[in-house]
Protein backbone atom coordinates (compact mmCIF):
# COMPACT_ATOMS: atom_id res chain seq x y z
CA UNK A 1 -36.19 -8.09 39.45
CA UNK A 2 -38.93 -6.38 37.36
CA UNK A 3 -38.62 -6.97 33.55
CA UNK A 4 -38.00 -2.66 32.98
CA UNK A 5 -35.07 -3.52 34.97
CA UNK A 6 -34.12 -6.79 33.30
CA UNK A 7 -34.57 -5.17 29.80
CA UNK A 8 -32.22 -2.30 30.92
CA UNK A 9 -29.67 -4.27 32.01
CA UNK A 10 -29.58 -6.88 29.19
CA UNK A 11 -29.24 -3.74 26.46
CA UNK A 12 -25.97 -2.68 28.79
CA UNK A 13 -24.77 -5.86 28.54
CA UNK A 14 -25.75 -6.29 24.34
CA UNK A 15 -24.15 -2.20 23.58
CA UNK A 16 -21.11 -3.70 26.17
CA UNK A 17 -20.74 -7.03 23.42
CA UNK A 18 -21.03 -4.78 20.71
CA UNK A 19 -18.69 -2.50 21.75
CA UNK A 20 -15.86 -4.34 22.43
CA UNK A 21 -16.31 -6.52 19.43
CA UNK A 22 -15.80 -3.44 17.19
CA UNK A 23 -12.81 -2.29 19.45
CA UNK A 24 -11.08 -5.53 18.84
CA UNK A 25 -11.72 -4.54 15.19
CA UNK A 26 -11.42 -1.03 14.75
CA UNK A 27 -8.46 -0.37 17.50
CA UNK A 28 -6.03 -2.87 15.65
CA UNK A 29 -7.10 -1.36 12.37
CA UNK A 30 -6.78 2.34 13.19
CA UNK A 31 -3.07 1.34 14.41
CA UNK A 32 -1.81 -0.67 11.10
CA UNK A 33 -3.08 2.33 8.77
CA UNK A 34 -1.46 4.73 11.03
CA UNK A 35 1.67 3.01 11.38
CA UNK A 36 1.75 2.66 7.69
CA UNK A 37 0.63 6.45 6.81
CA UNK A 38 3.27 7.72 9.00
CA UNK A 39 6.26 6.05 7.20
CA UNK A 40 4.79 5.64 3.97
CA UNK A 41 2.93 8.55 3.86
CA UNK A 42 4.61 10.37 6.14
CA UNK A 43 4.42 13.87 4.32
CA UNK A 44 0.68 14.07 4.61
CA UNK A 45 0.68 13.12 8.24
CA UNK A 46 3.43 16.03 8.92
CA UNK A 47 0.77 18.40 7.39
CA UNK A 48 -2.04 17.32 9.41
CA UNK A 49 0.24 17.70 12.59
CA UNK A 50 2.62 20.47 12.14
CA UNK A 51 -0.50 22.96 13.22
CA UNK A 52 0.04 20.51 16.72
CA UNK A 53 4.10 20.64 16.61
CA UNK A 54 5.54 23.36 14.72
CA UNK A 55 5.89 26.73 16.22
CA UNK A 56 4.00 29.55 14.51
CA UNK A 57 5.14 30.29 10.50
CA UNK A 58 6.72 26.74 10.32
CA UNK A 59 5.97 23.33 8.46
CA UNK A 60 6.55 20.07 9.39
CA UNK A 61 8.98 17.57 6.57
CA UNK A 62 9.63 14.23 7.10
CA UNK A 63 13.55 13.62 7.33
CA UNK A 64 14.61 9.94 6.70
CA UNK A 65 18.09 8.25 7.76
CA UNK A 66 19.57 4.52 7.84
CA UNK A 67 20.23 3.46 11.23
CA UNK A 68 20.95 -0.16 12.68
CA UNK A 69 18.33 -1.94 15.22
CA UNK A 70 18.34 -4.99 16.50
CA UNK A 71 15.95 -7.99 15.89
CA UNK A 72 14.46 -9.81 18.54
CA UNK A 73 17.24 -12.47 18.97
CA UNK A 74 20.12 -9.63 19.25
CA UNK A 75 20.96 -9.74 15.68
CA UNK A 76 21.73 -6.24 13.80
CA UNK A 77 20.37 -5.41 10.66
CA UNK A 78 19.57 -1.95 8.58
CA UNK A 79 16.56 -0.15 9.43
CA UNK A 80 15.25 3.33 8.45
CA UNK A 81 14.61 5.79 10.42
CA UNK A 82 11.76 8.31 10.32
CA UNK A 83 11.26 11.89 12.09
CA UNK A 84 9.29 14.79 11.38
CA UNK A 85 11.13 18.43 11.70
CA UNK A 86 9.66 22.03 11.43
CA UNK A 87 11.41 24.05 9.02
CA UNK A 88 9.93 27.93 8.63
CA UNK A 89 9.88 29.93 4.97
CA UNK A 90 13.73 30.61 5.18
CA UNK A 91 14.34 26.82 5.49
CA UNK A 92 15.99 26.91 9.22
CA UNK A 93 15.04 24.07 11.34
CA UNK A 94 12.92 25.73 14.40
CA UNK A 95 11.98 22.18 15.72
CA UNK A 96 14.46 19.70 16.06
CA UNK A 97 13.50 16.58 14.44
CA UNK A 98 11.47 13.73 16.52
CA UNK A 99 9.42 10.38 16.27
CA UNK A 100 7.02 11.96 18.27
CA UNK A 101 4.79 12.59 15.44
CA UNK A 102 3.94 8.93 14.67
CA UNK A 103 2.98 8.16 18.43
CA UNK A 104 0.58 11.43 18.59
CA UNK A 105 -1.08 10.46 14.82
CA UNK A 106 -1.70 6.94 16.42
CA UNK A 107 -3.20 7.99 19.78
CA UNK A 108 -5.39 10.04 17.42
CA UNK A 109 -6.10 7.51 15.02
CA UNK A 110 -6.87 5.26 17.91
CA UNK A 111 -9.55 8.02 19.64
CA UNK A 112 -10.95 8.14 16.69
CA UNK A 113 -11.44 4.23 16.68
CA UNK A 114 -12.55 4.27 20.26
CA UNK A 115 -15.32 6.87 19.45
CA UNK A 116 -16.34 5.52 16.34
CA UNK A 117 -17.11 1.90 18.77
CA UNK A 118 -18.89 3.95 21.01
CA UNK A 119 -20.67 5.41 18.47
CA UNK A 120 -21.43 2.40 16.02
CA UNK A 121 -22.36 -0.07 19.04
CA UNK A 122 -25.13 2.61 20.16
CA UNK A 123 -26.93 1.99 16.88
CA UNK A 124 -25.95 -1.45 16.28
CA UNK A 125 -27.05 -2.95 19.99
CA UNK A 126 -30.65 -2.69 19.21
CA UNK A 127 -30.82 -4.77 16.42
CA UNK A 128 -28.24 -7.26 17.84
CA UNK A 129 -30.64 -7.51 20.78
CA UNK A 130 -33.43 -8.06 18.77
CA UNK A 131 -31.62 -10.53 16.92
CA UNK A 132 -30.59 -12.31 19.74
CA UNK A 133 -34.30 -12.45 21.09
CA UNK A 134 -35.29 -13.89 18.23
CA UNK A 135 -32.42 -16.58 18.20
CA UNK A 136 -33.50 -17.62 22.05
CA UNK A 137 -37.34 -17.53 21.37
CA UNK A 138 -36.80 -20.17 18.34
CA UNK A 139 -34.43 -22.54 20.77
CA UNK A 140 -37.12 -22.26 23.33
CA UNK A 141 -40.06 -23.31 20.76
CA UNK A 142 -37.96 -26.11 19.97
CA UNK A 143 -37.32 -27.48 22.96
């Protein structure tokens, strides 16, 4: 193999590293601050979707109710649910109210993870790759 070729594939296999190091960072990230945002700050997150959601002349609210759910081992307990609505300037509901919301601010949050991987290992596998030259040439002078 000729060392052009060598060189090429080693930097696919440094940006591939890179990359999915800073998914298994950024991915589980983007998901806890969306889950969070969405119940916690769930009226910001119905403005930033209702343009997605809502029919024309309507705005998304955040309706909250106590339901029951079940834990893992079959026990009930209280839980709260959350679900976004569209509501238009005379204050009749012209969306029914859904969870979808959450799910569609999370795939979003979670593109935007993705890309921002994509994006970060491009600059970062250079250096890394350097680094990692350097890190084999000392073992080799060494030995």
């Amino acid at each position: 193999m000729r060392p052009a070729a060598g060189g090429a594939l080693s930097g696919c296999v440094v940006w591939g590293f890179v990359f999915l190091l800073l998914l298994g960072c950024l991915v589980p990230a983007a998901m806890m601050i969306g889950g969070v945002s969405s119940t916690l700050g769930g009226e910001a997150v119905a403005r930033r979707m209702s343009p997605l959601l809502c029919p024309e002349g309507s705005s998304g609210e955040i309706i909250t109710y106590q339901t029951i759910t079940t834990d893992e081992f079959g026990n009930p307990g209280p839980s709260t649910a959350y679900e976004m609505q569209c509501v238009d300037d005379s204050g009749s509901v012209t969306r029914e109210p859904s969870p979808d919301y959450a799910f569609i601010w999370l795939g979003i949050l979670g593109a935007l993870a993705l890309l921002t991987a994509g994006l970060l290992s491009l600059l970062l596998a250079a250096p890394v790759g350097v680094l990692i030259g350097r890190v084999l040439r000392r073992r080799e002078a060494k030995s």
